[in-house]
PDB file of N, CA and C in Angstrom:
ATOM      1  N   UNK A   1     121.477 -34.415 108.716  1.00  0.00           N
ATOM      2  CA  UNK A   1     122.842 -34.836 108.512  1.00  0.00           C
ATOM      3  C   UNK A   1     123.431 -35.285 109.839  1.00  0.00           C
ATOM      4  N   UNK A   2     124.207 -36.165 109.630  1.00  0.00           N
ATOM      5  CA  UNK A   2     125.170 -36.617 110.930  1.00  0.00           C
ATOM      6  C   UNK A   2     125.919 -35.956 111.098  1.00  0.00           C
ATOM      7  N   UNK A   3     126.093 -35.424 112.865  1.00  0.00           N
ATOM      8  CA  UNK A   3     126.800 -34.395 113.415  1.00  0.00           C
ATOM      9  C   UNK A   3     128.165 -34.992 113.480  1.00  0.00           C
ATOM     10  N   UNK A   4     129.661 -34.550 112.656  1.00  0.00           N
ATOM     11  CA  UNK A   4     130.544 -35.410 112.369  1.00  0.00           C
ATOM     12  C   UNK A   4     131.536 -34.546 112.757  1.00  0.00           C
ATOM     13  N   UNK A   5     132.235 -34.725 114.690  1.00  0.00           N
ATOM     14  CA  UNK A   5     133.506 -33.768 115.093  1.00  0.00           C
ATOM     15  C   UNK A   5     134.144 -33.641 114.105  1.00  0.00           C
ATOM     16  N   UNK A   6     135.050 -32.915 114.577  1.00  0.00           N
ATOM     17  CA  UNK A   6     136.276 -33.053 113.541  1.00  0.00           C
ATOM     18  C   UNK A   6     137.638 -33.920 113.625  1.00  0.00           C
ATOM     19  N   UNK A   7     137.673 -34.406 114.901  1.00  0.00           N
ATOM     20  CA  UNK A   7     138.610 -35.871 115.036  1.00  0.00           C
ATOM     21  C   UNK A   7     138.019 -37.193 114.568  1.00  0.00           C
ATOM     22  N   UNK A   8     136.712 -37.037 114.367  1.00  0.00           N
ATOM     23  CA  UNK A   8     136.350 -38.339 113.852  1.00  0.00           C
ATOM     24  C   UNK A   8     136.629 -39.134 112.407  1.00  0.00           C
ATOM     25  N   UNK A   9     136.878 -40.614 112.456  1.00  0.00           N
ATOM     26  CA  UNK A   9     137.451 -40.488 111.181  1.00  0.00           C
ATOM     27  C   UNK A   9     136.365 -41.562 110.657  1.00  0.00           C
ATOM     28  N   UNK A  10     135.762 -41.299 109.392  1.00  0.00           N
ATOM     29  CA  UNK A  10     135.196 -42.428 108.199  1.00  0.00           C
ATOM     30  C   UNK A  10     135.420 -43.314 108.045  1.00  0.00           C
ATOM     31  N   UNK A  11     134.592 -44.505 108.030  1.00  0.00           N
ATOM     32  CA  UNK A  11     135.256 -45.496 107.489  1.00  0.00           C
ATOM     33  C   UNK A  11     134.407 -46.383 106.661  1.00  0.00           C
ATOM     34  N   UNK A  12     134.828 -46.313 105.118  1.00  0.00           N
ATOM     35  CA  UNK A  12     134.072 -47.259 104.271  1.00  0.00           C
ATOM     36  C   UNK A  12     134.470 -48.599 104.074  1.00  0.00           C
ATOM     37  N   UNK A  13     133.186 -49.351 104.335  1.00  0.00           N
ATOM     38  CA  UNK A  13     133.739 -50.907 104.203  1.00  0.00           C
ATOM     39  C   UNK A  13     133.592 -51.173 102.866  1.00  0.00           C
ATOM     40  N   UNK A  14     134.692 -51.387 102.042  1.00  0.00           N
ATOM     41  CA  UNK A  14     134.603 -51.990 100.762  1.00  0.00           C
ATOM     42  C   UNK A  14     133.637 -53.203 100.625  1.00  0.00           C
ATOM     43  N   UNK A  15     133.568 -53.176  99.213  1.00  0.00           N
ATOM     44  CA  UNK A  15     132.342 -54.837  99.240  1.00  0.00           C
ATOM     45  C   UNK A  15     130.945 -54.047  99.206  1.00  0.00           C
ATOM     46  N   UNK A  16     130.290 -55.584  99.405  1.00  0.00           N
ATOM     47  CA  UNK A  16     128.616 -55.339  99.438  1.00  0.00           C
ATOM     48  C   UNK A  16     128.686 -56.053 100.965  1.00  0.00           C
ATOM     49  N   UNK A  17     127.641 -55.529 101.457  1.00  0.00           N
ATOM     50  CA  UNK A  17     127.549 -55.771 102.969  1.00  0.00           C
ATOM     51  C   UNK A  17     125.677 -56.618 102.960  1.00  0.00           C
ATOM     52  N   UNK A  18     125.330 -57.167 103.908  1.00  0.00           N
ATOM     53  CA  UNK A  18     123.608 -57.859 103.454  1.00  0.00           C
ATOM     54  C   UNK A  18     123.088 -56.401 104.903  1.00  0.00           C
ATOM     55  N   UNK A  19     122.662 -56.003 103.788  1.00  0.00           N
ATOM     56  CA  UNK A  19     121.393 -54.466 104.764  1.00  0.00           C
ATOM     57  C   UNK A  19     120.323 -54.768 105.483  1.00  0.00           C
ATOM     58  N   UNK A  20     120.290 -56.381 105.816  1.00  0.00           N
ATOM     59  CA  UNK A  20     119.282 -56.911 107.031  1.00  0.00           C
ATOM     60  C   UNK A  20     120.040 -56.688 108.414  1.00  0.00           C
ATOM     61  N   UNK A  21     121.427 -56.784 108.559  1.00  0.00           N
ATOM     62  CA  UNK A  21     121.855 -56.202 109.469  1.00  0.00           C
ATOM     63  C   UNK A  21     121.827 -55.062 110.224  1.00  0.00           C
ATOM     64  N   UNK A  22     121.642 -54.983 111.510  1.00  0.00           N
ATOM     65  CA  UNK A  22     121.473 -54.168 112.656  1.00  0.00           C
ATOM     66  C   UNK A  22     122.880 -53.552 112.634  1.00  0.00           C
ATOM     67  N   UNK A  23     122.751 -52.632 114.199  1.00  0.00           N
ATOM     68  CA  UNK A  23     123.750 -52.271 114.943  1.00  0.00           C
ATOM     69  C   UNK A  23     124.780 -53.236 114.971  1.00  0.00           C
ATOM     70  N   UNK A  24     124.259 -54.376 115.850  1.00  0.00           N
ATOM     71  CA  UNK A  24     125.064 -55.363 116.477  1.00  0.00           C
ATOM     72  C   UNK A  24     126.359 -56.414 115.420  1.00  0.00           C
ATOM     73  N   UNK A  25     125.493 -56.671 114.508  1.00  0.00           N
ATOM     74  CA  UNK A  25     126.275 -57.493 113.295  1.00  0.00           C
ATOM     75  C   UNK A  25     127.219 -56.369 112.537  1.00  0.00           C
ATOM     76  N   UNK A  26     126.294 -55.328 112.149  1.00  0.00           N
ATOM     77  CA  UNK A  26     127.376 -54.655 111.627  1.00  0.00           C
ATOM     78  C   UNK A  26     128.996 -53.842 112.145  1.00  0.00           C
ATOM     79  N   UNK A  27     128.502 -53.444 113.663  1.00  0.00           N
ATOM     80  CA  UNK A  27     129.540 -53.513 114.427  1.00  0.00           C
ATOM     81  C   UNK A  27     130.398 -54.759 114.588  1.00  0.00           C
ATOM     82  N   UNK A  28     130.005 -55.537 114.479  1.00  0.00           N
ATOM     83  CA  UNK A  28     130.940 -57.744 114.822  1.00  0.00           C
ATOM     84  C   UNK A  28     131.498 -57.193 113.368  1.00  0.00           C
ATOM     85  N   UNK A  29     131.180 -57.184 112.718  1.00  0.00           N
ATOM     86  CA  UNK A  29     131.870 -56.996 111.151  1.00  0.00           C
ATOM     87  C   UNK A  29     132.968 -55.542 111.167  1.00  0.00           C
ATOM     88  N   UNK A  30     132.772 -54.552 111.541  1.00  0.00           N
ATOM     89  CA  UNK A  30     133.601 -53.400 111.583  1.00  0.00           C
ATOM     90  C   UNK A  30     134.636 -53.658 112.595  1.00  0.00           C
ATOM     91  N   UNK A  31     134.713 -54.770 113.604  1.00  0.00           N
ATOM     92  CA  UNK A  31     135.592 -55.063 114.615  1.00  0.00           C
ATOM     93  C   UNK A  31     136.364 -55.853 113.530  1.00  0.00           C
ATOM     94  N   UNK A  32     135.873 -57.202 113.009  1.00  0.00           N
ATOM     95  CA  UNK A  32     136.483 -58.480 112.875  1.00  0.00           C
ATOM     96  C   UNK A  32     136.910 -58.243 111.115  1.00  0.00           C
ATOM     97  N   UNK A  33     136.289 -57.437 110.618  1.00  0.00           N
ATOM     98  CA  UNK A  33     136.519 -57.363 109.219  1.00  0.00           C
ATOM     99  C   UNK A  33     137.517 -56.135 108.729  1.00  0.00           C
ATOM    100  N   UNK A  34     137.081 -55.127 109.464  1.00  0.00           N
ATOM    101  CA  UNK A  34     137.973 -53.986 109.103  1.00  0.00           C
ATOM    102  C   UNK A  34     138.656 -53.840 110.393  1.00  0.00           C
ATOM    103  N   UNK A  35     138.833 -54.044 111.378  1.00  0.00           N
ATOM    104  CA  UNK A  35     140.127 -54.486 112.388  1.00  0.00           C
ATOM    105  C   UNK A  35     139.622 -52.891 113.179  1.00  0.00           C
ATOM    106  N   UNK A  36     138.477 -52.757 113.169  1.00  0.00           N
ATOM    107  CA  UNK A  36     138.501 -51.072 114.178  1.00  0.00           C
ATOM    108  C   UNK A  36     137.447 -51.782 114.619  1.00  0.00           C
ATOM    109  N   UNK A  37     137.648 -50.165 116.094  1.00  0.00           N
ATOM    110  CA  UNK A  37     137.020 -50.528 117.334  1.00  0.00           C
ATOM    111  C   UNK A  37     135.077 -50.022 117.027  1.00  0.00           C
ATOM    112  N   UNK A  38     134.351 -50.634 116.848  1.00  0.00           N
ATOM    113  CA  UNK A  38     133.379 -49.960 116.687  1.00  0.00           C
ATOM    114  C   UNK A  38     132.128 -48.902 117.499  1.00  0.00           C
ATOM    115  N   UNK A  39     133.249 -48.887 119.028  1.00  0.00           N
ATOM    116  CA  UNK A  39     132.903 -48.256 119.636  1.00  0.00           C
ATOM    117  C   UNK A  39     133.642 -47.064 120.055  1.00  0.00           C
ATOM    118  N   UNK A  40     134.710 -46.563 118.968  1.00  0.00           N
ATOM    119  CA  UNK A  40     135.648 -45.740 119.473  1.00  0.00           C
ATOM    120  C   UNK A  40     134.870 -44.424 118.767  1.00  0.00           C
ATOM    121  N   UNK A  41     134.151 -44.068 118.241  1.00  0.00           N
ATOM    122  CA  UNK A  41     133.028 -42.711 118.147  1.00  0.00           C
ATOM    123  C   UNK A  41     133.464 -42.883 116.544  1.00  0.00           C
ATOM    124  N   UNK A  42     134.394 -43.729 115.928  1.00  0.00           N
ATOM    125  CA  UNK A  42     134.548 -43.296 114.202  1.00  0.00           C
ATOM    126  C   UNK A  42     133.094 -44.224 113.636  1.00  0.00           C
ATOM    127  N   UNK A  43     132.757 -43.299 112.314  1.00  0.00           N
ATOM    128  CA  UNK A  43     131.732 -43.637 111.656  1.00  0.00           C
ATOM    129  C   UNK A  43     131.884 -45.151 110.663  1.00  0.00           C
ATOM    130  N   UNK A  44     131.194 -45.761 110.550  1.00  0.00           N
ATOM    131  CA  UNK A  44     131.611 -46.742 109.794  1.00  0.00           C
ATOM    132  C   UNK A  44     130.252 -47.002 108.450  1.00  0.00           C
ATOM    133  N   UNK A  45     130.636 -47.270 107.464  1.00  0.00           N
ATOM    134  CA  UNK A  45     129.483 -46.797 106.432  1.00  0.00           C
ATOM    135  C   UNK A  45     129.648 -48.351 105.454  1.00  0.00           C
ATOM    136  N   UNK A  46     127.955 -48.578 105.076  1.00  0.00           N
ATOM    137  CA  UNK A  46     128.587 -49.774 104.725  1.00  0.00           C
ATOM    138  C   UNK A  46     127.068 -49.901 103.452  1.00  0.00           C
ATOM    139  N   UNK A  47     127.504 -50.503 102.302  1.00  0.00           N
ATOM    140  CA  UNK A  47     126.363 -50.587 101.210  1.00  0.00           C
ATOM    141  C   UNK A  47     126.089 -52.117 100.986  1.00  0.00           C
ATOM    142  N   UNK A  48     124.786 -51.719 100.259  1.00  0.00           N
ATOM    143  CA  UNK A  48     123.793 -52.829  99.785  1.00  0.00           C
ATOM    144  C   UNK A  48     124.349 -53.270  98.538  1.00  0.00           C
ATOM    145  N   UNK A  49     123.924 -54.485  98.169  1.00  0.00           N
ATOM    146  CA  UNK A  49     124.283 -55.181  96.876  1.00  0.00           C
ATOM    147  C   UNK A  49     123.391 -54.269  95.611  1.00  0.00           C
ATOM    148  N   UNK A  50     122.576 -53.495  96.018  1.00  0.00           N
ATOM    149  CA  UNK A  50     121.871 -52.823  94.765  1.00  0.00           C
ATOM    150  C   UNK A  50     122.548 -51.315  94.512  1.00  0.00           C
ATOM    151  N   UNK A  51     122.952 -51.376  95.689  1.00  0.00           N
ATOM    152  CA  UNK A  51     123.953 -49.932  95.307  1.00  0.00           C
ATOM    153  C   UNK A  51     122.524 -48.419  95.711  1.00  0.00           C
ATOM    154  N   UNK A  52     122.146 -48.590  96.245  1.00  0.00           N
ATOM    155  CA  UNK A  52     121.071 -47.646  96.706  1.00  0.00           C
ATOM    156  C   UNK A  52     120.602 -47.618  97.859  1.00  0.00           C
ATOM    157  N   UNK A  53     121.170 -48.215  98.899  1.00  0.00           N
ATOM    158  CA  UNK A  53     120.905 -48.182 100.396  1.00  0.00           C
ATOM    159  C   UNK A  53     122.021 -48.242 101.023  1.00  0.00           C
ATOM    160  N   UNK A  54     122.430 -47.653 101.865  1.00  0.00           N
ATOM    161  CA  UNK A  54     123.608 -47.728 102.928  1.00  0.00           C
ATOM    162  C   UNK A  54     122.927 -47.467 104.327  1.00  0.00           C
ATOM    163  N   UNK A  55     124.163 -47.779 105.316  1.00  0.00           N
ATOM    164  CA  UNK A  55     123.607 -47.637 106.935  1.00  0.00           C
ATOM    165  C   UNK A  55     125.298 -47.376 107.306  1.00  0.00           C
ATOM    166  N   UNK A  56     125.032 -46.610 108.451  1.00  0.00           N
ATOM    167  CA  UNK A  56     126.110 -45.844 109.176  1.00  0.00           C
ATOM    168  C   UNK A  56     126.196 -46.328 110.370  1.00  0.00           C
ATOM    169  N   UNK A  57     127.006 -46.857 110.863  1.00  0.00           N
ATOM    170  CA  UNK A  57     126.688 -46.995 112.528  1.00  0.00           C
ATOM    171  C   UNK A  57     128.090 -46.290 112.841  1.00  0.00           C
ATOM    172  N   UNK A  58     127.734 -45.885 114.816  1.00  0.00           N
ATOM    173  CA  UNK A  58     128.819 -45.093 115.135  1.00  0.00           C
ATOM    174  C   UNK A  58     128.187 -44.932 116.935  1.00  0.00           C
ATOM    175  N   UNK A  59     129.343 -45.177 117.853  1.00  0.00           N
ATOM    176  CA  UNK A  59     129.017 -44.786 119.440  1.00  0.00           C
ATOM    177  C   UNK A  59     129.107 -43.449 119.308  1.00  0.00           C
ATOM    178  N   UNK A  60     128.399 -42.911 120.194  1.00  0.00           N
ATOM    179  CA  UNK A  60     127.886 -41.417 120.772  1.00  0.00           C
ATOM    180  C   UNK A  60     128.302 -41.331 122.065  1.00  0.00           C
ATOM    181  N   UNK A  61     128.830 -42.385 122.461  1.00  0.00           N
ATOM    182  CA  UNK A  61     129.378 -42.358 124.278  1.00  0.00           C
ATOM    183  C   UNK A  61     128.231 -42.449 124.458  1.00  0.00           C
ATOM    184  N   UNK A  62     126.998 -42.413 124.302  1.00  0.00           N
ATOM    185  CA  UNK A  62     125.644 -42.263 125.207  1.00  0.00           C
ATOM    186  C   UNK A  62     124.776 -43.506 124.854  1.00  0.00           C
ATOM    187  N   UNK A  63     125.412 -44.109 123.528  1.00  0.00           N
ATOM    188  CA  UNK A  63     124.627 -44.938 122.945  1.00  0.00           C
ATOM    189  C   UNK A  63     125.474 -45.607 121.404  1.00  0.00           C
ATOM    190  N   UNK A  64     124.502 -46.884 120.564  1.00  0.00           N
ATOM    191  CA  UNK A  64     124.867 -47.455 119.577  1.00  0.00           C
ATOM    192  C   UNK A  64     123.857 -46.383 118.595  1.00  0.00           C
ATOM    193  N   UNK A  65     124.400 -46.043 117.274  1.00  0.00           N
ATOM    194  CA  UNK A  65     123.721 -45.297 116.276  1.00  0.00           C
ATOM    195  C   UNK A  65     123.614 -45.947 115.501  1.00  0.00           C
ATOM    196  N   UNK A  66     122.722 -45.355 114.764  1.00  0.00           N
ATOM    197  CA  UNK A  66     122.381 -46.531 113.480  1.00  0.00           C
ATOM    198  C   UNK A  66     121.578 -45.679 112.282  1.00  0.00           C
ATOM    199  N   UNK A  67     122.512 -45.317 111.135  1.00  0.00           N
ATOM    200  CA  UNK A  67     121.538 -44.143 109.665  1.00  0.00           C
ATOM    201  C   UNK A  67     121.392 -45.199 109.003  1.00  0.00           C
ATOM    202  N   UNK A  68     120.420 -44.671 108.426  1.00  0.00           N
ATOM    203  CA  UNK A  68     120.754 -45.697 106.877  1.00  0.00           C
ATOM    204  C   UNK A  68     119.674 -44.821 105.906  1.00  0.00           C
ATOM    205  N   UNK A  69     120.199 -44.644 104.409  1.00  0.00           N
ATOM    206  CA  UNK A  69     119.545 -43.968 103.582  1.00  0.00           C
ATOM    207  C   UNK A  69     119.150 -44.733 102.511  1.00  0.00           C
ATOM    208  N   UNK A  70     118.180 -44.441 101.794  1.00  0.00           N
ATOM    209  CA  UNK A  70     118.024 -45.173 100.193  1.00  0.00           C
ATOM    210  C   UNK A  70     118.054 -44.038  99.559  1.00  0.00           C
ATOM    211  N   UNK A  71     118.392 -44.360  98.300  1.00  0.00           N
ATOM    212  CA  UNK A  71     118.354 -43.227  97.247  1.00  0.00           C
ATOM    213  C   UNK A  71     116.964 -43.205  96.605  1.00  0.00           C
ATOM    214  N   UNK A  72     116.387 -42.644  95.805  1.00  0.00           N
ATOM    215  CA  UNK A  72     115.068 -42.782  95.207  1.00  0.00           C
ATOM    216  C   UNK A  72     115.907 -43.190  93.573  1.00  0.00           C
ATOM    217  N   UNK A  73     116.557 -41.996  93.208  1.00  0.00           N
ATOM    218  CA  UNK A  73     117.045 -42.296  92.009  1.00  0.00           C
ATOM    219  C   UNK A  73     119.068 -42.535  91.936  1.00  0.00           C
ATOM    220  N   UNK A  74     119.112 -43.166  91.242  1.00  0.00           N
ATOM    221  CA  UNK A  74     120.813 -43.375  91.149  1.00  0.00           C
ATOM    222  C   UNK A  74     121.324 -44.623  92.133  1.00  0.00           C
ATOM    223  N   UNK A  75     122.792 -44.436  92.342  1.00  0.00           N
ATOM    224  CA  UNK A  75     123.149 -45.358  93.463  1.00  0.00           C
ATOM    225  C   UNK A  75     124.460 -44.827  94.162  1.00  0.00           C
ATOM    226  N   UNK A  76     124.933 -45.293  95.463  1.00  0.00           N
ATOM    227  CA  UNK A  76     125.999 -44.652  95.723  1.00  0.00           C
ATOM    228  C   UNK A  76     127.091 -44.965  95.326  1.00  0.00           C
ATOM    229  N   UNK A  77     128.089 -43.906  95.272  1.00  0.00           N
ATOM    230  CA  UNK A  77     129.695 -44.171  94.394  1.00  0.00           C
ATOM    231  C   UNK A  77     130.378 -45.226  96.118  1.00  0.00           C
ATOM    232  N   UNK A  78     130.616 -46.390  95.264  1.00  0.00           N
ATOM    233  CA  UNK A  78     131.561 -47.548  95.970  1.00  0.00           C
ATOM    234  C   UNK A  78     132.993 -47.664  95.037  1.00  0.00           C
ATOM    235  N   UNK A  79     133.592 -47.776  96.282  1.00  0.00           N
ATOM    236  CA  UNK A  79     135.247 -48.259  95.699  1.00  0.00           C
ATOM    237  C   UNK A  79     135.149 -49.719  94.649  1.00  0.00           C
ATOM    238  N   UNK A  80     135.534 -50.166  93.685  1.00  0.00           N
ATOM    239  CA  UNK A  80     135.490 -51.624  93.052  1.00  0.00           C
ATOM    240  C   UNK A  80     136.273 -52.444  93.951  1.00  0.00           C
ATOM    241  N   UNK A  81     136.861 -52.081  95.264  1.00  0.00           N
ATOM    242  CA  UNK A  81     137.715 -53.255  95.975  1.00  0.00           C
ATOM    243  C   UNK A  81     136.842 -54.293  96.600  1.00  0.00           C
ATOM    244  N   UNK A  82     136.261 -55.744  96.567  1.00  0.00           N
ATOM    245  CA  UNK A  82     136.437 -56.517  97.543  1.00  0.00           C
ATOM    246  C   UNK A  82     136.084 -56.861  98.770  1.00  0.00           C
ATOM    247  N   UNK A  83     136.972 -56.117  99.236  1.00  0.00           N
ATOM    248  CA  UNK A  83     137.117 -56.469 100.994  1.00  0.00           C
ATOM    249  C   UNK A  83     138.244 -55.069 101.089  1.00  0.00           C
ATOM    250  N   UNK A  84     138.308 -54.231 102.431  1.00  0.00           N
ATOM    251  CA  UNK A  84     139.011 -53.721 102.633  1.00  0.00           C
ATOM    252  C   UNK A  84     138.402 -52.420 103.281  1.00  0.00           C
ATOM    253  N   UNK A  85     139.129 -51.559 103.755  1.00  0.00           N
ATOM    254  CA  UNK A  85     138.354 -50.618 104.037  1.00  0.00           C
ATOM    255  C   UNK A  85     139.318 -48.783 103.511  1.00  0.00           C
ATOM    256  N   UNK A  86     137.967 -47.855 103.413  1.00  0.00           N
ATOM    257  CA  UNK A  86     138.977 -46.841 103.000  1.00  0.00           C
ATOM    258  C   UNK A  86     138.565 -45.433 104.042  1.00  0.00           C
ATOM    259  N   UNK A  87     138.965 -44.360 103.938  1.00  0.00           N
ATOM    260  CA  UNK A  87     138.975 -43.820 105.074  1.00  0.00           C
ATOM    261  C   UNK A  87     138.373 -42.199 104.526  1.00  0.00           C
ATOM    262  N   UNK A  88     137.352 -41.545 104.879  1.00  0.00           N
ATOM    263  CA  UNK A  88     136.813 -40.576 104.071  1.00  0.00           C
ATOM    264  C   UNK A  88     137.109 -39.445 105.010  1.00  0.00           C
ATOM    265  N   UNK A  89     137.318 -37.868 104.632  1.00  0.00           N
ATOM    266  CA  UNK A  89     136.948 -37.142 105.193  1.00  0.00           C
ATOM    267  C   UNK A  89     135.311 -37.370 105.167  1.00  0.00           C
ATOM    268  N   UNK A  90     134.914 -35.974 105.983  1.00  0.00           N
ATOM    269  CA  UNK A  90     133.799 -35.542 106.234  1.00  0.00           C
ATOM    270  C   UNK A  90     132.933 -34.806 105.285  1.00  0.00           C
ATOM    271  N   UNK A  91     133.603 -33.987 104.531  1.00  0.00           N
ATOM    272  CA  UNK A  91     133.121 -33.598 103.174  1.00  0.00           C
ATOM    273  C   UNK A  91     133.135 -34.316 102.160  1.00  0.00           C
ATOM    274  N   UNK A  92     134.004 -35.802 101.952  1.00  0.00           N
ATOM    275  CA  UNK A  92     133.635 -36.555 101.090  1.00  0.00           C
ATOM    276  C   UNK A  92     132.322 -37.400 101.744  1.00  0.00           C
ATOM    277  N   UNK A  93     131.849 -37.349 103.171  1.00  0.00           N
ATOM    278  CA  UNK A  93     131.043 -38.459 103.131  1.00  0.00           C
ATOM    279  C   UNK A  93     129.723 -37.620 103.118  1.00  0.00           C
ATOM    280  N   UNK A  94     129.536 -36.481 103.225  1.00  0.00           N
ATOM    281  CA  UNK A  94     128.275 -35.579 102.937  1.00  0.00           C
ATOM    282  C   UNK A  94     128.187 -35.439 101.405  1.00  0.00           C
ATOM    283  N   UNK A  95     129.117 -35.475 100.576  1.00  0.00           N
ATOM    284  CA  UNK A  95     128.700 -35.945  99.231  1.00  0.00           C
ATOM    285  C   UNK A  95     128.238 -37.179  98.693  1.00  0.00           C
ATOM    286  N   UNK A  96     128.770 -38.575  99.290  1.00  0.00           N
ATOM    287  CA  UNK A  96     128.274 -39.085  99.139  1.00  0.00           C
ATOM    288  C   UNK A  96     126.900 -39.834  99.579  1.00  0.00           C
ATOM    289  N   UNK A  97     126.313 -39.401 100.919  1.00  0.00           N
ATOM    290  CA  UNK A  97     125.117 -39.045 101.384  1.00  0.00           C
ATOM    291  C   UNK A  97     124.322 -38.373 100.128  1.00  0.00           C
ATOM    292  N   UNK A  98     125.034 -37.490  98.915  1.00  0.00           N
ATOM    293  CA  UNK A  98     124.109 -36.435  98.401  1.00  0.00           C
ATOM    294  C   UNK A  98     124.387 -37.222  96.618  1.00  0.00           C
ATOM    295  N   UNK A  99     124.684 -38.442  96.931  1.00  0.00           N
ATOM    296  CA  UNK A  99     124.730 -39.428  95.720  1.00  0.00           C
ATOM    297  C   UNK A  99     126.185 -38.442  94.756  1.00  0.00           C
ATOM    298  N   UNK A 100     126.714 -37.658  95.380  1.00  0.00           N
ATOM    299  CA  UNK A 100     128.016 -37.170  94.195  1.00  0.00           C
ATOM    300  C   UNK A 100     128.923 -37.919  94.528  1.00  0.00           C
ATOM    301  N   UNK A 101     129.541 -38.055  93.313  1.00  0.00           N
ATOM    302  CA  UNK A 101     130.969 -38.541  93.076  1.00  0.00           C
ATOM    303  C   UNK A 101     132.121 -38.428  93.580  1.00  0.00           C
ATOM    304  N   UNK A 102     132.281 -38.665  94.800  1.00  0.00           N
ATOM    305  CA  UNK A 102     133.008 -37.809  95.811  1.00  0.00           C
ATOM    306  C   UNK A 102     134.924 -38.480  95.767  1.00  0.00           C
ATOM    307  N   UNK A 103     135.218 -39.079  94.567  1.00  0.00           N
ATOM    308  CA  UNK A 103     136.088 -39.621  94.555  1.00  0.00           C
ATOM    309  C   UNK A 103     136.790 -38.731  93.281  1.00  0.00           C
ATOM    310  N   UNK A 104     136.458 -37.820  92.706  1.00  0.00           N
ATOM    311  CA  UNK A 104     136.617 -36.968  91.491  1.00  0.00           C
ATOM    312  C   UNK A 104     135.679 -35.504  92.161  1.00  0.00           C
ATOM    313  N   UNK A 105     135.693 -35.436  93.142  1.00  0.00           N
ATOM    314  CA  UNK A 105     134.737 -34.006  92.965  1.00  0.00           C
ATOM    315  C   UNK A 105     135.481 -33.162  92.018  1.00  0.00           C
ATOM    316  N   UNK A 106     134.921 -31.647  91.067  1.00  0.00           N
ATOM    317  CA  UNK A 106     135.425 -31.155  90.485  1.00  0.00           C
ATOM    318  C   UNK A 106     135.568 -29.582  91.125  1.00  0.00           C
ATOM    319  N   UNK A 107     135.874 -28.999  91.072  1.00  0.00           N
ATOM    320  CA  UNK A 107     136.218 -27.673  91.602  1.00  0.00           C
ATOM    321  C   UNK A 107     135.681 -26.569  90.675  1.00  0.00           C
ATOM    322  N   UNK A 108     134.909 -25.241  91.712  1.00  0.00           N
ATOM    323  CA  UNK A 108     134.405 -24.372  90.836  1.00  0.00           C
ATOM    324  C   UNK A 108     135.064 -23.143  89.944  1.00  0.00           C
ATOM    325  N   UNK A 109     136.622 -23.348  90.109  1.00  0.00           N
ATOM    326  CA  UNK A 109     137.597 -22.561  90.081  1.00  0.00           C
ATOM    327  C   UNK A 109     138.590 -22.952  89.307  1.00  0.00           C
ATOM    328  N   UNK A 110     138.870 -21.814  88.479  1.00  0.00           N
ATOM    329  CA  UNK A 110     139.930 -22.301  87.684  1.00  0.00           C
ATOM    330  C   UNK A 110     141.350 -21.631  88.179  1.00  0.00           C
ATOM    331  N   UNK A 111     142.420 -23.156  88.242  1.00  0.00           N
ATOM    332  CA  UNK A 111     143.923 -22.139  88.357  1.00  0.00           C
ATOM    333  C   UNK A 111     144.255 -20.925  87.066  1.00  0.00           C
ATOM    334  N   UNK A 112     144.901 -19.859  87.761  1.00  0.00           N
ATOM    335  CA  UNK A 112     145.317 -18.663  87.114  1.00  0.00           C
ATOM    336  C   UNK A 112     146.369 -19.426  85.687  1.00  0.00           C
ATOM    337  N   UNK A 113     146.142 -18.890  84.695  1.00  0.00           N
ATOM    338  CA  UNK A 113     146.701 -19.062  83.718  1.00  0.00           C
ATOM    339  C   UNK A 113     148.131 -17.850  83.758  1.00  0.00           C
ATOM    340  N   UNK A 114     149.281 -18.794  83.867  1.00  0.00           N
ATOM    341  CA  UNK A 114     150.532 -18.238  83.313  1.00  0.00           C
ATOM    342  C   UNK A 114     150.319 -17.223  81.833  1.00  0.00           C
ATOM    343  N   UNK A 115     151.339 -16.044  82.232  1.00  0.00           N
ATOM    344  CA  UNK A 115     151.416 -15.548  81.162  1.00  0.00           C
ATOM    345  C   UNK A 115     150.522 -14.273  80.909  1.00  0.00           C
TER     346      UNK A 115
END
């Protein structure tokens, strides 16, 4: 798993992105498309047109990073927007790393019933 401070902030690029892209393009795109710095340490997460591969890039101060996962089975939960970008905690983006639905998670707990 990606070691993710806790000031750091997510960032999903809406859309389909082309997953032949590197570091370099996909950072030119997280500058010029979603208007952030792609070297300011936030994560930037970005999917394939099949919906089963993503790549992460993100500075380490030490260096350019670069994840990228495929799923074997399923695909990952994407926003239906376009173009745009949306902004995840850290526990939504380890779910969606784990292919859940991280836009509805459900809770194991039920509120106390009145009465």
């Amino acid at each position: 798993m990606i070691p993710v401070p806790s000031n750091t902030r997510v960032w999903l690029a809406a859309g389909v992105t082309d997953m032949r892209r590197g570091f370099n393009t996909l950072a030119a795109q997280a500058e010029q498309v979603l208007a952030e710095d792609p070297f300011s340490g936030h994560l930037f997460v970005f999917r394939g047109r099949r919906g089963d591969l993503l790549k992460i890039i993100w500075w380490d101060s030490q260096g350019a990073c670069l994840f990228s996962k495929r799923l074997e089975r399923g695909r990952f939960v994407w926003p239906a927007a376009k173009d745009g970008k949306i902004s995840l905690t850290s526990a939504q983006l380890a779910m969606l790393l784990e292919g859940i639905d991280w836009r509805i998670p459900k809770r194991t707990w039920r509120p106390l019933q009145a009465g």
